[in-house]
C-alpha atoms as a PDB file:
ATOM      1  CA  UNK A   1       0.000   0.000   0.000  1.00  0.00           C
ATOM      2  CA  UNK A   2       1.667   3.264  -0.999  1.00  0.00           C
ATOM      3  CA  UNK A   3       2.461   6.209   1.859  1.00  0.00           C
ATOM      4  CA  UNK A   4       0.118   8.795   2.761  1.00  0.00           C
ATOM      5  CA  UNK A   5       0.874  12.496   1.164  1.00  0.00           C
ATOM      6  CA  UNK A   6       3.853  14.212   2.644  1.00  0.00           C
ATOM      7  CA  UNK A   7       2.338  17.411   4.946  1.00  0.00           C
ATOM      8  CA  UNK A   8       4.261  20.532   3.445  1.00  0.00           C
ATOM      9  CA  UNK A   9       4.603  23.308   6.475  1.00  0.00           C
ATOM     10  CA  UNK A  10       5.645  26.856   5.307  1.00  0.00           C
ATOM     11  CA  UNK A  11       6.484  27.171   9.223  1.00  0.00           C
ATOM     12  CA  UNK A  12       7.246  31.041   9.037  1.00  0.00           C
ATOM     13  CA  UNK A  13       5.822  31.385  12.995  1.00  0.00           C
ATOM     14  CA  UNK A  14       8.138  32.737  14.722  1.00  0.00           C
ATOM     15  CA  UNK A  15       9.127  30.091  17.693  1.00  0.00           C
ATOM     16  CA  UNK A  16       8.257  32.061  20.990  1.00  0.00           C
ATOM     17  CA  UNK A  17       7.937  29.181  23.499  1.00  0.00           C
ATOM     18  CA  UNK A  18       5.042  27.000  22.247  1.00  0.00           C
ATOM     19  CA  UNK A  19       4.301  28.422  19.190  1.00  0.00           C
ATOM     20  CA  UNK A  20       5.034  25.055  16.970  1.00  0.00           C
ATOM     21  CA  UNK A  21       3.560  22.684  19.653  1.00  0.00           C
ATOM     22  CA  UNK A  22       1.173  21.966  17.109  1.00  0.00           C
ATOM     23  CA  UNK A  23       3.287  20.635  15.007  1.00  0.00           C
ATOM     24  CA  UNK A  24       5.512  19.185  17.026  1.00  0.00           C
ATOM     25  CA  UNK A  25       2.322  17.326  18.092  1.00  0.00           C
ATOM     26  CA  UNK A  26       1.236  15.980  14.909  1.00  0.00           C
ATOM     27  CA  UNK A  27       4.188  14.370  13.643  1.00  0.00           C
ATOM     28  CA  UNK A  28       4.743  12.420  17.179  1.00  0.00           C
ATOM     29  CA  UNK A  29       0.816  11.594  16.772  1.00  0.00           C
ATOM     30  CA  UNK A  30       1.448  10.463  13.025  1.00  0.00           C
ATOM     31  CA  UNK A  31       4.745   8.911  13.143  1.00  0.00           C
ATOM     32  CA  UNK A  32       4.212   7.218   9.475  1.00  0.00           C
ATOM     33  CA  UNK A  33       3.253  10.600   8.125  1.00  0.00           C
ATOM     34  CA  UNK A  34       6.251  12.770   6.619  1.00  0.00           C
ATOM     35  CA  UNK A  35       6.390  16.473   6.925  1.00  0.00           C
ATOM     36  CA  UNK A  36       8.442  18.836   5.250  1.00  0.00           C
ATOM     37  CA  UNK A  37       8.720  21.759   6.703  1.00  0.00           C
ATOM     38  CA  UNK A  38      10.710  25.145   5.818  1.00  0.00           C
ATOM     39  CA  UNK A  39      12.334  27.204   8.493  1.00  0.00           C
ATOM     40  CA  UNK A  40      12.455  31.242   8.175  1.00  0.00           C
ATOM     41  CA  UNK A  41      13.854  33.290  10.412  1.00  0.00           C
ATOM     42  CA  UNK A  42      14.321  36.655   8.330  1.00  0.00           C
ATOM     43  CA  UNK A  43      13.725  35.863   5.396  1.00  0.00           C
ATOM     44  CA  UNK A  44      16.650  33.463   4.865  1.00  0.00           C
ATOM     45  CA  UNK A  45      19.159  32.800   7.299  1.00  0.00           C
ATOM     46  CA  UNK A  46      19.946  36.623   8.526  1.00  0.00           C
ATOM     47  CA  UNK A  47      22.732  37.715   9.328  1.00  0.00           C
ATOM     48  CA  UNK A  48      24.438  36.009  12.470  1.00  0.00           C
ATOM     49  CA  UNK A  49      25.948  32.536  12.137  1.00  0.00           C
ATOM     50  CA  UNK A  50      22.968  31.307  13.995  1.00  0.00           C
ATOM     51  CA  UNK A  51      19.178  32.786  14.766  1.00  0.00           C
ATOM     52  CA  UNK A  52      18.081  33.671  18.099  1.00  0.00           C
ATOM     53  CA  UNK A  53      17.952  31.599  21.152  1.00  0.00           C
ATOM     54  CA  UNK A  54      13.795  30.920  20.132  1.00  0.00           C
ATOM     55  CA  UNK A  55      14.894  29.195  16.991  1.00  0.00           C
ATOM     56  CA  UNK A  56      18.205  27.627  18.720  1.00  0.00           C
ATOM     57  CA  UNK A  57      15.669  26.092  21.378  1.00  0.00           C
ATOM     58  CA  UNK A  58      13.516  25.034  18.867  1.00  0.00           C
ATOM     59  CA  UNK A  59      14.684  23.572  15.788  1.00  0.00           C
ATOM     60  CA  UNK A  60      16.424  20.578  17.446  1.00  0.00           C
ATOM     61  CA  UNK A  61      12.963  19.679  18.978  1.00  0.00           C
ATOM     62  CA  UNK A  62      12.028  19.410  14.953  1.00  0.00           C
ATOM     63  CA  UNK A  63      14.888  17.502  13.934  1.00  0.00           C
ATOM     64  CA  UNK A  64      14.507  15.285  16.753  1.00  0.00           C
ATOM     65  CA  UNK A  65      11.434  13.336  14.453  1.00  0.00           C
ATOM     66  CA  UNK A  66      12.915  10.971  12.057  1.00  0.00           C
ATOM     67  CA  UNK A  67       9.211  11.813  10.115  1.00  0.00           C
ATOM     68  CA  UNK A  68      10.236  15.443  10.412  1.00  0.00           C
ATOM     69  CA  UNK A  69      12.679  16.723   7.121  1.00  0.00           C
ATOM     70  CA  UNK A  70      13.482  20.847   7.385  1.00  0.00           C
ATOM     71  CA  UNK A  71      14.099  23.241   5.175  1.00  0.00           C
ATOM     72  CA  UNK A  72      15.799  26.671   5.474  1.00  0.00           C
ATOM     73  CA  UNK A  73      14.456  29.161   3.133  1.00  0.00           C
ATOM     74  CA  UNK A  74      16.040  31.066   0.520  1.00  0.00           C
ATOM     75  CA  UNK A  75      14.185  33.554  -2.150  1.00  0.00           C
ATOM     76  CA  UNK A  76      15.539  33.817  -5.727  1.00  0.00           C
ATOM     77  CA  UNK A  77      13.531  36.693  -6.624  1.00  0.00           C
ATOM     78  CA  UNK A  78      12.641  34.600  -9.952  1.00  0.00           C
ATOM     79  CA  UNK A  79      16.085  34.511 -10.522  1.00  0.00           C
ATOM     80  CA  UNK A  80      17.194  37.871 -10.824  1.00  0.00           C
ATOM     81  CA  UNK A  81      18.806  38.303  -7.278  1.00  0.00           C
ATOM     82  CA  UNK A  82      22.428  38.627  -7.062  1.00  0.00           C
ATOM     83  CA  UNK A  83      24.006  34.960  -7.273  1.00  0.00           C
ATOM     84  CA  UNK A  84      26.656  35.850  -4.665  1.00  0.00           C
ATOM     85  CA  UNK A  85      24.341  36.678  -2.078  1.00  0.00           C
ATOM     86  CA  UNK A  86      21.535  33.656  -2.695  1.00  0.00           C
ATOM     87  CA  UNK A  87      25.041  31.233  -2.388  1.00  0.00           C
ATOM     88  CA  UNK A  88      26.120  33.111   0.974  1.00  0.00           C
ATOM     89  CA  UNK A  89      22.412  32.138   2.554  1.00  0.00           C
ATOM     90  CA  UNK A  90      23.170  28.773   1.413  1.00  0.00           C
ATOM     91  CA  UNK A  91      26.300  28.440   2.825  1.00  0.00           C
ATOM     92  CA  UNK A  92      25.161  30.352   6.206  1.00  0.00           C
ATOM     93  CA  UNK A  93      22.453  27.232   6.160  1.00  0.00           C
ATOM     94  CA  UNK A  94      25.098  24.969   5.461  1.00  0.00           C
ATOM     95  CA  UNK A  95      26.867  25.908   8.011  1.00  0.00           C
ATOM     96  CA  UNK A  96      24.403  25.679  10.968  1.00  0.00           C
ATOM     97  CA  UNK A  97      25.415  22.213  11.304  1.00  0.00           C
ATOM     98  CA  UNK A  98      29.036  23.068  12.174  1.00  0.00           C
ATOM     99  CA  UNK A  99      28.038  25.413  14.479  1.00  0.00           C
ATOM    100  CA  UNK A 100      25.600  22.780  16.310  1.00  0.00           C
ATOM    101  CA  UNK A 101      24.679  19.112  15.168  1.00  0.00           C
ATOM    102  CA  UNK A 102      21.227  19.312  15.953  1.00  0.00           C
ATOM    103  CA  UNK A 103      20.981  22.503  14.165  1.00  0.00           C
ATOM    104  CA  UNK A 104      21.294  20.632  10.872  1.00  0.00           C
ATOM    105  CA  UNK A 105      19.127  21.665   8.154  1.00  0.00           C
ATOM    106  CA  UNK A 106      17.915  18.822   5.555  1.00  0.00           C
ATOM    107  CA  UNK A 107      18.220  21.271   2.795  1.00  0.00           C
ATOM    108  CA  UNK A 108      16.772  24.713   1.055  1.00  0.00           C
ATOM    109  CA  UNK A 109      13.738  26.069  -0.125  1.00  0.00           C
ATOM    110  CA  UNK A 110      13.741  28.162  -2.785  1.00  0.00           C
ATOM    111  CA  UNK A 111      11.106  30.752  -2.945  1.00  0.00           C
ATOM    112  CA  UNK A 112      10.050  32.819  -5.929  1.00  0.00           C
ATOM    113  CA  UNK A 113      11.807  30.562  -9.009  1.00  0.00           C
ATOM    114  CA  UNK A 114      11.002  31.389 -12.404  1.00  0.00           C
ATOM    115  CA  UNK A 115       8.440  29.717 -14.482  1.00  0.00           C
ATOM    116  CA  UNK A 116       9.050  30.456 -17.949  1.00  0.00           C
ATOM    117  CA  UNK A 117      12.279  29.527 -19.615  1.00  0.00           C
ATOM    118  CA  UNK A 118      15.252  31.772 -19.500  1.00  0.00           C
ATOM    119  CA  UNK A 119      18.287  30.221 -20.437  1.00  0.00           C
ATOM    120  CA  UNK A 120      20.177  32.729 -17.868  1.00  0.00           C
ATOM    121  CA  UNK A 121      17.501  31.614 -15.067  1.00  0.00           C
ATOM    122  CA  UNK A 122      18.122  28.119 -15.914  1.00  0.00           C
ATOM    123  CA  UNK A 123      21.779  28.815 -15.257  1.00  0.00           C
ATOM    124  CA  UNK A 124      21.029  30.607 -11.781  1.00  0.00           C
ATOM    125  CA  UNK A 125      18.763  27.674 -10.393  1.00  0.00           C
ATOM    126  CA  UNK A 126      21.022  24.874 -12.016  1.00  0.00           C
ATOM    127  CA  UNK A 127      23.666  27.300  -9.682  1.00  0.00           C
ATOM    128  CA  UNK A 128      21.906  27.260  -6.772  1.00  0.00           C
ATOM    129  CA  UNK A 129      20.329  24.176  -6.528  1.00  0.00           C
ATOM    130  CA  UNK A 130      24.104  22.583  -6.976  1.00  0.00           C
ATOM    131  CA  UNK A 131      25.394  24.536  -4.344  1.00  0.00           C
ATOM    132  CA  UNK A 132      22.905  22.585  -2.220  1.00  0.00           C
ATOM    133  CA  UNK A 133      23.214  19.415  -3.421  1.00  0.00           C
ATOM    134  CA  UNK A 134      26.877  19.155  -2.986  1.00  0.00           C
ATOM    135  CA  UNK A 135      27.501  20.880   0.119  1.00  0.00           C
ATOM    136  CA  UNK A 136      28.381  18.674   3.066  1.00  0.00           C
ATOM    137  CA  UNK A 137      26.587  20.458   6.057  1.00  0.00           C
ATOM    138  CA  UNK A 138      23.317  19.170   4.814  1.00  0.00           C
ATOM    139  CA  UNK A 139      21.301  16.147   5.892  1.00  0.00           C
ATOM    140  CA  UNK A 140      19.882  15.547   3.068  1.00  0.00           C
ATOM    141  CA  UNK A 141      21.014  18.133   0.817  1.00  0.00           C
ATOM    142  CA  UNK A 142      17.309  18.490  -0.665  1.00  0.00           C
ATOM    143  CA  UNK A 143      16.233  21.032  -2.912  1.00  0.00           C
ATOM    144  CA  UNK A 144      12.795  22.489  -3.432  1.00  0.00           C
ATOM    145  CA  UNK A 145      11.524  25.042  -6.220  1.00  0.00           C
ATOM    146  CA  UNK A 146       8.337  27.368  -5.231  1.00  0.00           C
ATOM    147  CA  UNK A 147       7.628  28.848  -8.501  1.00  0.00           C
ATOM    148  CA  UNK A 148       3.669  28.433  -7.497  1.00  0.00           C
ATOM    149  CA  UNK A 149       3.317  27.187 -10.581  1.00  0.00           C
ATOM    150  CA  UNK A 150       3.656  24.953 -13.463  1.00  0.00           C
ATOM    151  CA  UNK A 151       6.757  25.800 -14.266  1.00  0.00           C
ATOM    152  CA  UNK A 152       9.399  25.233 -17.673  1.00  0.00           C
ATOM    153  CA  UNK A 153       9.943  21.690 -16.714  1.00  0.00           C
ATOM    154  CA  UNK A 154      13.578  21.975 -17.564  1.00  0.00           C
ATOM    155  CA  UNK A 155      13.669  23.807 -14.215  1.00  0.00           C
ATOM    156  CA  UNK A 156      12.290  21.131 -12.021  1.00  0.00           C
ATOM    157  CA  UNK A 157      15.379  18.742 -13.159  1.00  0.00           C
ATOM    158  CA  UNK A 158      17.502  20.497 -10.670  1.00  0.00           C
ATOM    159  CA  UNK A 159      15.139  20.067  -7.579  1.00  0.00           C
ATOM    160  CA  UNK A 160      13.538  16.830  -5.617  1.00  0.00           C
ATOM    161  CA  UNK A 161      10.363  19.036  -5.428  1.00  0.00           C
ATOM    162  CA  UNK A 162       8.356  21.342  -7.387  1.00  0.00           C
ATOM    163  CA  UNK A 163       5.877  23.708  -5.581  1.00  0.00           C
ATOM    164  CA  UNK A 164       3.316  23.592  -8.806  1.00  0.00           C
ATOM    165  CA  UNK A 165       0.652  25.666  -7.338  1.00  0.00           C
ATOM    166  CA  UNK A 166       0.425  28.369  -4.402  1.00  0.00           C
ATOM    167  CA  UNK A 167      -3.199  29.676  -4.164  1.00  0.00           C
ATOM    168  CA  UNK A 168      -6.428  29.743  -2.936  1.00  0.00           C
ATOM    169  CA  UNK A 169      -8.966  26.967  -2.679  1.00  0.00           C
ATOM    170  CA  UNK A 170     -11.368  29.359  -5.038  1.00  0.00           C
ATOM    171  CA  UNK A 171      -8.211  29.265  -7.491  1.00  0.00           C
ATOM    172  CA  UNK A 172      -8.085  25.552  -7.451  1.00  0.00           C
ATOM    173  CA  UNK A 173     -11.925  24.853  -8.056  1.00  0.00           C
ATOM    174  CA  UNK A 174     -11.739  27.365 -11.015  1.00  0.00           C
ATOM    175  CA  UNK A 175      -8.159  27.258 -12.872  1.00  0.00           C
ATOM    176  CA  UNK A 176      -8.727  24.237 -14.533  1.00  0.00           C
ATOM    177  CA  UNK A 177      -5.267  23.756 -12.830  1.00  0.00           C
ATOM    178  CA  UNK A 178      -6.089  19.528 -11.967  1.00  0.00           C
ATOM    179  CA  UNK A 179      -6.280  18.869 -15.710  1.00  0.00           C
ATOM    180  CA  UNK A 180      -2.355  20.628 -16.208  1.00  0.00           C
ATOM    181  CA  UNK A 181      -1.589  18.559 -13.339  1.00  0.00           C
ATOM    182  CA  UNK A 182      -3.091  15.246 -14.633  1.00  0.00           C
ATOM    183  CA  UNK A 183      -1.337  15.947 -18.333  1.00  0.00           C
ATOM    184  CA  UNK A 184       2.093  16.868 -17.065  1.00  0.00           C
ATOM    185  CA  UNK A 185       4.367  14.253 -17.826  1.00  0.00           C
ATOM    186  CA  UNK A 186       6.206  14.343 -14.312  1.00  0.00           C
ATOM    187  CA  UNK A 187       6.900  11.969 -11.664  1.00  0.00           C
ATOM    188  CA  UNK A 188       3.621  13.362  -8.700  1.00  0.00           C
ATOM    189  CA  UNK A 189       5.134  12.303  -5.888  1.00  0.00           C
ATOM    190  CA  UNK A 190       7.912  14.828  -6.770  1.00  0.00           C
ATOM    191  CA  UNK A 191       5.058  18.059  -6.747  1.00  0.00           C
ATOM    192  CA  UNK A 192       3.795  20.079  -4.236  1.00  0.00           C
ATOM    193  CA  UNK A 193      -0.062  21.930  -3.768  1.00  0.00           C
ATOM    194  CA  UNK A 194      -0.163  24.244  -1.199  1.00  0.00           C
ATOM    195  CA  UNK A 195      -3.823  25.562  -0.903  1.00  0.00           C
ATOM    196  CA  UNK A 196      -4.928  28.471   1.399  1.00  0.00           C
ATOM    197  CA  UNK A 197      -8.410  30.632   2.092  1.00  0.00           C
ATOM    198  CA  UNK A 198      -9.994  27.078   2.870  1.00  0.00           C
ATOM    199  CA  UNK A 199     -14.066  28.124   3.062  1.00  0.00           C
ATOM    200  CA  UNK A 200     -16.137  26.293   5.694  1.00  0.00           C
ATOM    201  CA  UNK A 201     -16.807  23.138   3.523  1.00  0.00           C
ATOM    202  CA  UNK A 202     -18.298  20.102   4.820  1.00  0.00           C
ATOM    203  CA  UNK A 203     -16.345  17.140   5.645  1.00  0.00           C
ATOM    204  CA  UNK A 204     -17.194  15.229   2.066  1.00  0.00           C
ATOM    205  CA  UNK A 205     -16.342  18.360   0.217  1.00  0.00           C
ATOM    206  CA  UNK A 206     -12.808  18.378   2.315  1.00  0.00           C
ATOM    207  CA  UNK A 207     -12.179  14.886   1.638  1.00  0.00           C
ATOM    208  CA  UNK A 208     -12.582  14.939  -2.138  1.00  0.00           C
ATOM    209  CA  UNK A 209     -10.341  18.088  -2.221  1.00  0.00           C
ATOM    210  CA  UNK A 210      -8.003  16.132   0.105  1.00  0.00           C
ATOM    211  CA  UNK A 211      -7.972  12.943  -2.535  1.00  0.00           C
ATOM    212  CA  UNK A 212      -8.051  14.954  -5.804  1.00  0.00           C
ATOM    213  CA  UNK A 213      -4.762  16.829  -4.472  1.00  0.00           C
ATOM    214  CA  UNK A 214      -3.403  14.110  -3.741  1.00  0.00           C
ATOM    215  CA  UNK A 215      -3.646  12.101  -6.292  1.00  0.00           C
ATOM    216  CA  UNK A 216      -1.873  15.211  -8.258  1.00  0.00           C
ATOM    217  CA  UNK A 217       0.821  15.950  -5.799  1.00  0.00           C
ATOM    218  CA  UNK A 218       2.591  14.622  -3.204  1.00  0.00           C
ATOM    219  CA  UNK A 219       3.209  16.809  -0.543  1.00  0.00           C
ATOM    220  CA  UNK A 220      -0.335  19.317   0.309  1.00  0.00           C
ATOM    221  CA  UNK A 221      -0.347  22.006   2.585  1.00  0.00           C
ATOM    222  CA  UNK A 222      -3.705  23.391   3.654  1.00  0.00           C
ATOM    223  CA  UNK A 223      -5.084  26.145   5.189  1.00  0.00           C
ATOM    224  CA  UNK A 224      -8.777  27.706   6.324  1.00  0.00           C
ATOM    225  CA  UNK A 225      -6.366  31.191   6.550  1.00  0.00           C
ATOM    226  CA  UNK A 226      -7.250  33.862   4.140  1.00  0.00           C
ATOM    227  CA  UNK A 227      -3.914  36.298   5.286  1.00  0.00           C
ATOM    228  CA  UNK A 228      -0.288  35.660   7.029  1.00  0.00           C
ATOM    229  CA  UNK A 229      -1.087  32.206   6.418  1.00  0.00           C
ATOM    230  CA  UNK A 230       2.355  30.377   7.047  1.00  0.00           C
ATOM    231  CA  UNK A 231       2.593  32.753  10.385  1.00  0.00           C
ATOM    232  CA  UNK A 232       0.241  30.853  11.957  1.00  0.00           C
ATOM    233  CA  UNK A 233      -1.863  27.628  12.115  1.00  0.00           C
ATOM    234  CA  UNK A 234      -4.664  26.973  10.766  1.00  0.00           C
ATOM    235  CA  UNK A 235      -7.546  26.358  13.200  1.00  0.00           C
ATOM    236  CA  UNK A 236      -8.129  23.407  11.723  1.00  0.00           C
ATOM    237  CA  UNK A 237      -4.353  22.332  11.417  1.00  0.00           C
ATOM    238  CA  UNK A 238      -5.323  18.931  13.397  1.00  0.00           C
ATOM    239  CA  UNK A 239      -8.089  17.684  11.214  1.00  0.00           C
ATOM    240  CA  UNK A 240      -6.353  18.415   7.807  1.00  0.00           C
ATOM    241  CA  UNK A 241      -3.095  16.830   8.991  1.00  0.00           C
ATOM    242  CA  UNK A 242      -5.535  13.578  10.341  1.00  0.00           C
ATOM    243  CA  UNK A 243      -6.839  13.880   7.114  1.00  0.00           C
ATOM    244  CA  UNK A 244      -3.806  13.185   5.367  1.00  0.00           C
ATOM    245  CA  UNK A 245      -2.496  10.766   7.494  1.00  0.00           C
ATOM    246  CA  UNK A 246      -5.794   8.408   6.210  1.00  0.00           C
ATOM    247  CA  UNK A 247      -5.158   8.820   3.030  1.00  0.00           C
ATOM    248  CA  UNK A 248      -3.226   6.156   0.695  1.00  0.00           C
ATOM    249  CA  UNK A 249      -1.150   8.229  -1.186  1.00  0.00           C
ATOM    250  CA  UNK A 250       0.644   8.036  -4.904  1.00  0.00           C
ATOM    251  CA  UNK A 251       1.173   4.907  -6.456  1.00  0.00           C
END
């Protein structure tokens, strides 16, 4: 029987004591479900050779959950941000782990990549992505595009996931996005869906959107939040991550 979907977490809450007990909570409560979740102090990194004692406390309680894989975040500006400086975020990641073992990050998140070909974008991301992949203070030195969209799929060589669509539940019901998904010749498992401005929908309408995503994509993220949705949790956070857990996912 295949795995359940992968939970995606944008976790961009800042860590004041408590604030990610919810999640620490649902991946001890789910031990067979994976989450993926990306780490943000300030936007990347910032600027000392380690965040504040809030995310020092509390990102070796994530990394403590063999389920648990985590990301630091890095944005590309669509590829038109200086290469220098998206390299030194990956190397300040990087280097976390030197600094403290349990500090380790599993990899980067790139946000804003491009979507339509460039052959000096493709360059930048085949740049960036490598610097990942073959640095040594990564656990898993994983990579992950976010251009929200289908992107050029020449791009989504260079990364072990593809964030192939970042928008609202309205968007999703309407775009005609499911049929792109179903047509794109492109292993699932290796795509992301993160959905947000969840209405009140009734728990057959939830399930079917829970099924059809993922049977598209592997990893979901979902949210009832219509605003600063990654800076906090939904209020439903429980029953959509018990959601995914009963699902059989990807074949």
């Amino acid at each position: 029987m295949a795995p359940p979907p992968s939970v995606f977490v944008p976790l961009y809450i800042y860590p004041n004591p408590g604030a990610w007990d919810q999640l620490y909570q649902a991946a001890w409560q789910y031990p067979d479900l994976d989450f993926t979740v990306v780490v943000n102090p300030h936007s990347g990194p910032g600027s000392s050779a380690l965040p504040d004692a809030n995310y020092t406390r509390e990102i070796p309680k994530l990394n403590e959950f063999d389920n648990v894989r985590t990301l630091g975040y890095v944005a590309t500006d669509y590829g038109s941000k200086a290469l220098d400086l998206t390299l030194a975020e990956i190397a300040m990641y990087a280097a976390w782990a030197e600094k403290s073992a349990n500090m380790t990050m599993d990899g980067v998140f790139f946000d804003e990549t491009p979507t339509h070909y460039d052959a000096n974008a493709d360059a930048y991301m085949q740049a960036v992505s490598t610097a990942v992949q073959e640095s040594d203070g990564f656990g898993e030195s994983f990579v992950v595009h976010n251009p929200g969209y289908i992107p050029d799929q020449r791009y989504m060589a260079y990364a072990d996931l593809t964030v192939v669509f970042e928008q609202t539940y309205s968007a999703w019901m309407e775009m005609g996005i499911s049929h792109q998904l179903d047509d794109l010749n492109y292993n699932k498992r290796n795509l992301v869906s993160l959905v947000h401005s969840l209405p009140d929908i009734t728990e057959e309408s939830l399930k079917c959107l829970a099924d059809h995503l993922q049977l598209l994509t592997g990893h979901v993220f979902l949210t009832s939040l219509d605003s600063a949705y990654y800076q906090s949790f939904s209020p439903q956070f429980g029953e959509y991550v018990a959601l995914l857990s009963s699902i059989r996912g990807l074949r």
